[in-house]
Protein backbone atom coordinates (compact mmCIF):
# COMPACT_ATOMS: atom_id res chain seq x y z
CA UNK A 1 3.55 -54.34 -15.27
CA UNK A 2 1.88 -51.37 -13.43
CA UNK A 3 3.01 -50.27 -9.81
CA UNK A 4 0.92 -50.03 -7.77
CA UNK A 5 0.87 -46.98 -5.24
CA UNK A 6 0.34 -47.92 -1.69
CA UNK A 7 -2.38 -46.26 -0.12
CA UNK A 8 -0.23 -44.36 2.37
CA UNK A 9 1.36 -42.75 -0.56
CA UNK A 10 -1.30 -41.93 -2.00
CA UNK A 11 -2.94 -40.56 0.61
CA UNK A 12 0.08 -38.02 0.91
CA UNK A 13 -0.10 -36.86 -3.00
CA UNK A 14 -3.82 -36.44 -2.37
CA UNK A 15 -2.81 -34.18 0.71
CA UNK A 16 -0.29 -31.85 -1.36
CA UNK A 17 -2.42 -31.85 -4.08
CA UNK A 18 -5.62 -29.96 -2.33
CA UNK A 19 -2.61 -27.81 -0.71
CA UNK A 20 -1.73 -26.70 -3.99
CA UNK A 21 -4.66 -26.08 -4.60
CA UNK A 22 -5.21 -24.15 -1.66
CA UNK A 23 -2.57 -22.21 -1.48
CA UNK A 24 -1.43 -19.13 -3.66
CA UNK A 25 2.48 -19.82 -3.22
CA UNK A 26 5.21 -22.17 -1.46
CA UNK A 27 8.15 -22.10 0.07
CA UNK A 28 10.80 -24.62 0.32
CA UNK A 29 12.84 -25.46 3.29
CA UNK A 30 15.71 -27.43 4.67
CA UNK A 31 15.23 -28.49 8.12
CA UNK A 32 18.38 -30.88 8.54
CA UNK A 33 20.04 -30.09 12.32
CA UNK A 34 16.56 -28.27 13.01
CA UNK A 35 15.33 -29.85 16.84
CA UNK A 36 12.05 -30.75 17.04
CA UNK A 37 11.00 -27.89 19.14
CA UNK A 38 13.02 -25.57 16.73
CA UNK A 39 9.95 -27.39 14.14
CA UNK A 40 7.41 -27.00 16.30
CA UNK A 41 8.25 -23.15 17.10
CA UNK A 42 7.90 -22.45 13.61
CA UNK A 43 5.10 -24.18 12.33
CA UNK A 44 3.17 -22.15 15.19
CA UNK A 45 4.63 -18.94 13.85
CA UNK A 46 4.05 -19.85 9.87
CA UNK A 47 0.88 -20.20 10.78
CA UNK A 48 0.19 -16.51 12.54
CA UNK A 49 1.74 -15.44 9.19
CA UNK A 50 -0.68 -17.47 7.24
CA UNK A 51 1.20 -20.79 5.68
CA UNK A 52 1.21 -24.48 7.10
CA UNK A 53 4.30 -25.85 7.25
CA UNK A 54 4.55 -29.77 6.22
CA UNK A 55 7.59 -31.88 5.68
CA UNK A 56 7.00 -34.78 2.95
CA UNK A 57 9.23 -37.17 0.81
CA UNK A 58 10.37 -35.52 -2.01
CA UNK A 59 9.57 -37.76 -4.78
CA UNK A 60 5.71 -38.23 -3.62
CA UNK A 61 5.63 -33.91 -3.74
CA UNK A 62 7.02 -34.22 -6.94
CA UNK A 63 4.56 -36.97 -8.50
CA UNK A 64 2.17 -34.70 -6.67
CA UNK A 65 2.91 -31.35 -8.20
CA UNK A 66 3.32 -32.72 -12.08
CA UNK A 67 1.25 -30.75 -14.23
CA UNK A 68 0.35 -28.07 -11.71
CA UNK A 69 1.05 -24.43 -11.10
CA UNK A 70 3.91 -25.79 -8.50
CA UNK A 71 5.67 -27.65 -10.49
CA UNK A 72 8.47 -25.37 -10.80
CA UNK A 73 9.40 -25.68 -7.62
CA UNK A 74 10.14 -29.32 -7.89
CA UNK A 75 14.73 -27.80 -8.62
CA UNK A 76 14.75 -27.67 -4.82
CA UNK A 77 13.13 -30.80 -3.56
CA UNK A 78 16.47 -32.17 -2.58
CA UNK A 79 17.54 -33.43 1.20
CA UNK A 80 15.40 -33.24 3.93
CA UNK A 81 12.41 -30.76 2.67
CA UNK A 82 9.97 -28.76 4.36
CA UNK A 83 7.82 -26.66 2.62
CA UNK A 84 5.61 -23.62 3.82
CA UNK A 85 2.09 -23.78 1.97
CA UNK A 86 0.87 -19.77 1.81
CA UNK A 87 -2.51 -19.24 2.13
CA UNK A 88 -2.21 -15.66 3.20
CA UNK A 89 0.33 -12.80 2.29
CA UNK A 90 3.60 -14.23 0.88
CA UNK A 91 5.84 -11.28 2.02
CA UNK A 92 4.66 -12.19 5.98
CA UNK A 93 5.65 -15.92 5.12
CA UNK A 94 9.28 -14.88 3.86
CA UNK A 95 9.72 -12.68 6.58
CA UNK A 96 8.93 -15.07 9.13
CA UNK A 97 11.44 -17.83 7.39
CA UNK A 98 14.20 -15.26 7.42
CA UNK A 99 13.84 -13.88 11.16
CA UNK A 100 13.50 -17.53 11.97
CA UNK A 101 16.36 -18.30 10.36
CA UNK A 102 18.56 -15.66 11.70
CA UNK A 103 18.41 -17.16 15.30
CA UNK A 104 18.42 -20.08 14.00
CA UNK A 105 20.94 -20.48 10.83
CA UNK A 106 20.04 -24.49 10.82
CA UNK A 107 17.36 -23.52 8.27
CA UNK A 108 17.90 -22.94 4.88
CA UNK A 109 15.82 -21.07 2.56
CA UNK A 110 15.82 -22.90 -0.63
CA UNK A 111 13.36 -21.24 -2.60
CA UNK A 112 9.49 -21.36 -4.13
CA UNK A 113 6.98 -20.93 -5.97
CA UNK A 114 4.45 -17.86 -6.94
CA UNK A 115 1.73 -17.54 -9.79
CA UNK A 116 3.38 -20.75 -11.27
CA UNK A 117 6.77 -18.82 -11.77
CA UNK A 118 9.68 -20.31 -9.36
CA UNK A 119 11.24 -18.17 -7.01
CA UNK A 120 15.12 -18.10 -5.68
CA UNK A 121 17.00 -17.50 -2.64
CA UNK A 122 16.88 -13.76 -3.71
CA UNK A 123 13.26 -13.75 -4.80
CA UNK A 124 12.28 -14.83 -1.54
CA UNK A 125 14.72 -12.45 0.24
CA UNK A 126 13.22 -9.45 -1.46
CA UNK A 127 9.75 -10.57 -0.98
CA UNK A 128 10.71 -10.91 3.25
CA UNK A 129 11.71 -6.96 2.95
CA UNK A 130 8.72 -6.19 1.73
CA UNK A 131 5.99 -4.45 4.30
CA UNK A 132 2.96 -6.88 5.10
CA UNK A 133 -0.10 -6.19 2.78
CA UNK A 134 -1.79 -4.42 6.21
CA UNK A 135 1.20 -2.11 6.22
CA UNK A 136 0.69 -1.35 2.34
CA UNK A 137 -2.90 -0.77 2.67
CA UNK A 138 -2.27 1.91 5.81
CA UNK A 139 0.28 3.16 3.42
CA UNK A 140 -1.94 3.63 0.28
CA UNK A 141 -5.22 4.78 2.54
CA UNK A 142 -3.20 7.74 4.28
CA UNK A 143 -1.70 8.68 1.20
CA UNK A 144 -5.21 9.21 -0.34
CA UNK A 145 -6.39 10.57 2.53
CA UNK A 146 -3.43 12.98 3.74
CA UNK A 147 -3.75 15.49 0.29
CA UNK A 148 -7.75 15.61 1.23
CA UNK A 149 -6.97 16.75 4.23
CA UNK A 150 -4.42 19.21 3.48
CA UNK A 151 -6.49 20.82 0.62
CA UNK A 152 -9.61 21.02 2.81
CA UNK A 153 -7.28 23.57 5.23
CA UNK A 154 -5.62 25.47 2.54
CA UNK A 155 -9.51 26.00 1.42
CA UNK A 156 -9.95 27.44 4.83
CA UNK A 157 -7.33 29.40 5.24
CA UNK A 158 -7.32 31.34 1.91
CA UNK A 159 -10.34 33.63 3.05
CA UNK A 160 -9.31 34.24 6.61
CA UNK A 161 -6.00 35.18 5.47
CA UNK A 162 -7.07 37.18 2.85
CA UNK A 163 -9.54 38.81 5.75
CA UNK A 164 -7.07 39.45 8.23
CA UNK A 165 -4.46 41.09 5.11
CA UNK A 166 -7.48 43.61 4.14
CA UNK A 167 -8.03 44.47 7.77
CA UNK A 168 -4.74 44.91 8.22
CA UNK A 169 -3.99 47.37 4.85
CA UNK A 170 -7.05 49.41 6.21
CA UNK A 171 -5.49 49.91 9.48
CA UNK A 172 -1.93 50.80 7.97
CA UNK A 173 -3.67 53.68 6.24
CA UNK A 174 -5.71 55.16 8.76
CA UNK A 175 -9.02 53.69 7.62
CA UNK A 176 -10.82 52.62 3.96
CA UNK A 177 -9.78 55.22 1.20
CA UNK A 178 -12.43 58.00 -0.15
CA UNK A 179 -12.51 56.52 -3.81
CA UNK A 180 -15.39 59.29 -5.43
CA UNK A 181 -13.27 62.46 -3.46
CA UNK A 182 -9.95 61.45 -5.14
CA UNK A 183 -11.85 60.78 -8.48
CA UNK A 184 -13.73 64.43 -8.39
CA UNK A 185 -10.32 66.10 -7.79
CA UNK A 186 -8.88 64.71 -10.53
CA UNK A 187 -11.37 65.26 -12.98
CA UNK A 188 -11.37 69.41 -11.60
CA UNK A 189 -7.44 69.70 -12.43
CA UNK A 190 -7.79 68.15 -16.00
CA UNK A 191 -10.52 71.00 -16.68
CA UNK A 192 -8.17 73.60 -15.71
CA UNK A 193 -5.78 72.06 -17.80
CA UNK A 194 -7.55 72.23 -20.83
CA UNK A 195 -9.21 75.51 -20.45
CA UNK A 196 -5.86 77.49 -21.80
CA UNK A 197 -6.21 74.95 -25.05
CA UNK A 198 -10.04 76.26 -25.48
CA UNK A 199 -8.99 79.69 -25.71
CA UNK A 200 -6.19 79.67 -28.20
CA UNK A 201 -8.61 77.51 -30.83
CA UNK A 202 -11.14 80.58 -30.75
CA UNK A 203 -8.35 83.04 -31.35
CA UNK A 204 -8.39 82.52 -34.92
CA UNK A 205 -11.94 83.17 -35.81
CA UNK A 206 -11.55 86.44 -34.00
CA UNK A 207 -8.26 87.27 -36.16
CA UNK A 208 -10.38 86.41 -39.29
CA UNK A 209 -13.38 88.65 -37.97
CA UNK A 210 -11.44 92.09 -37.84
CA UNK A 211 -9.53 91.34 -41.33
CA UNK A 212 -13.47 91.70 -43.27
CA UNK A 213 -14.36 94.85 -40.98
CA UNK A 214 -11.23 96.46 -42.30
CA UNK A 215 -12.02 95.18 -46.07
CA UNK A 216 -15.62 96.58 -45.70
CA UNK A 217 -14.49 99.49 -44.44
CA UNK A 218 -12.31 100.21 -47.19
CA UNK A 219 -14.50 99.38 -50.02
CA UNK A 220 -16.41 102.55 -50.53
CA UNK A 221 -13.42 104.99 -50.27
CA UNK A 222 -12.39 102.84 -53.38
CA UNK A 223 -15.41 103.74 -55.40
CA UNK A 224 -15.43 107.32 -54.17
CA UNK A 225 -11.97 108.14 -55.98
CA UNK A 226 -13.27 107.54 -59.27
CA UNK A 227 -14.63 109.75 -61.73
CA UNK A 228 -18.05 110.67 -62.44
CA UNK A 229 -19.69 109.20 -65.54
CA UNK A 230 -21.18 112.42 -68.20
């Protein structure tokens, strides 16, 4: 024999249904002791954060959610349940939940669902201490930015620093240096230098010159000593 669903029922599964289908992740509540205006305070804020906040009979969300990317979260649909459907940033949803919670300890934060993977008390904890996704962009733009900004500057200041440190080394020393005057000198002394080193290689030749004057010389006494031929 097949049950059949009463319309009001299944108008609910319908309902969670297209909000899972909607939304991108869930959170799961206990609202026991909660007053109703405690409810209605934060459903208003949920909703600035970007999630609507629903409570529905466990066992319809759970028929509802078979087969789909939020079925994992059916381990805490248990007691009186309230879940937070996130349309927006997940981080602003948990952050809400656990400031709302602080004031108002009543609410317990049972845990979720993200990307079909379920998420704990401590999943959803370190997802509320995360910065919003505005705060992350401002975060990631300035620190693309800042380093543009900086180099640009150091690109400026290189050449007027390196203009004011040459005006400055001209001005300790009493004006620009006189390059070609120091050169000229220098080349002068190495002349006089080497002039000593000219003279000594030509002594030797000289030397040489006088010792075949003196042979020459001597030659026709030689001849003159010997006797004549009969």
């Amino acid at each position: 024999m097949t049950t059949k669903v009463r319309p009001e029922k299944t108008a609910v599964i319908d309902d969670v249904q297209a909000k899972v289908d909607e939304a991108t992740a869930a959170v799961v509540t206990e609202y026991r002791g909660l007053t109703v205006s405690e409810i209605s305070t934060l459903r208003k804020e949920l909703r600035k954060a970007g999630a609507d906040y629903h409570v529905f009979k466990n066992t319809l969300v759970k028929r509802a959610i078979a087969g789909t990317s939020a079925e994992p979260m059916s381990e805490f649909l248990a007691g009186p349940t309230a879940i937070a459907w996130v349309k927006g940033d997940v981080s602003a949803v948990a952050k809400t939940l656990r400031d709302f919670a602080k004031g108002a300890p009543k609410l317990v934060i049972k845990g979720g669902v993200l990307d079909g993977r379920a998420l704990s008390l401590k999943d959803v904890t370190a997802l509320a201490d995360l910065p919003s996704r505005e705060v992350l962009l401002s975060q990631f733009a300035g620190a693309l930015s800042a380093p543009m900004s900086k180099l640009a500057a150091l690109f400026k200041a290189v050449p007027q620093n390196l203009a004011y440190g040459l005006s400055a080394l001209i001005d300790a020393k009493g004006g620009a240096p006189e390059a070609p005057a120091a050169k000229t000198e220098e080349v002068e002394v190495e002349a006089v230098a080497e002039a000593p080193a000219a003279e000594d290689a030509e002594a030797p030749v000289a030397e040489a010159s006088a010792e075949e004057t003196e042979a020459a010389a001597e030659a026709p006494a030689a001849e003159s000593d010997a006797p004549a031929a009969e």
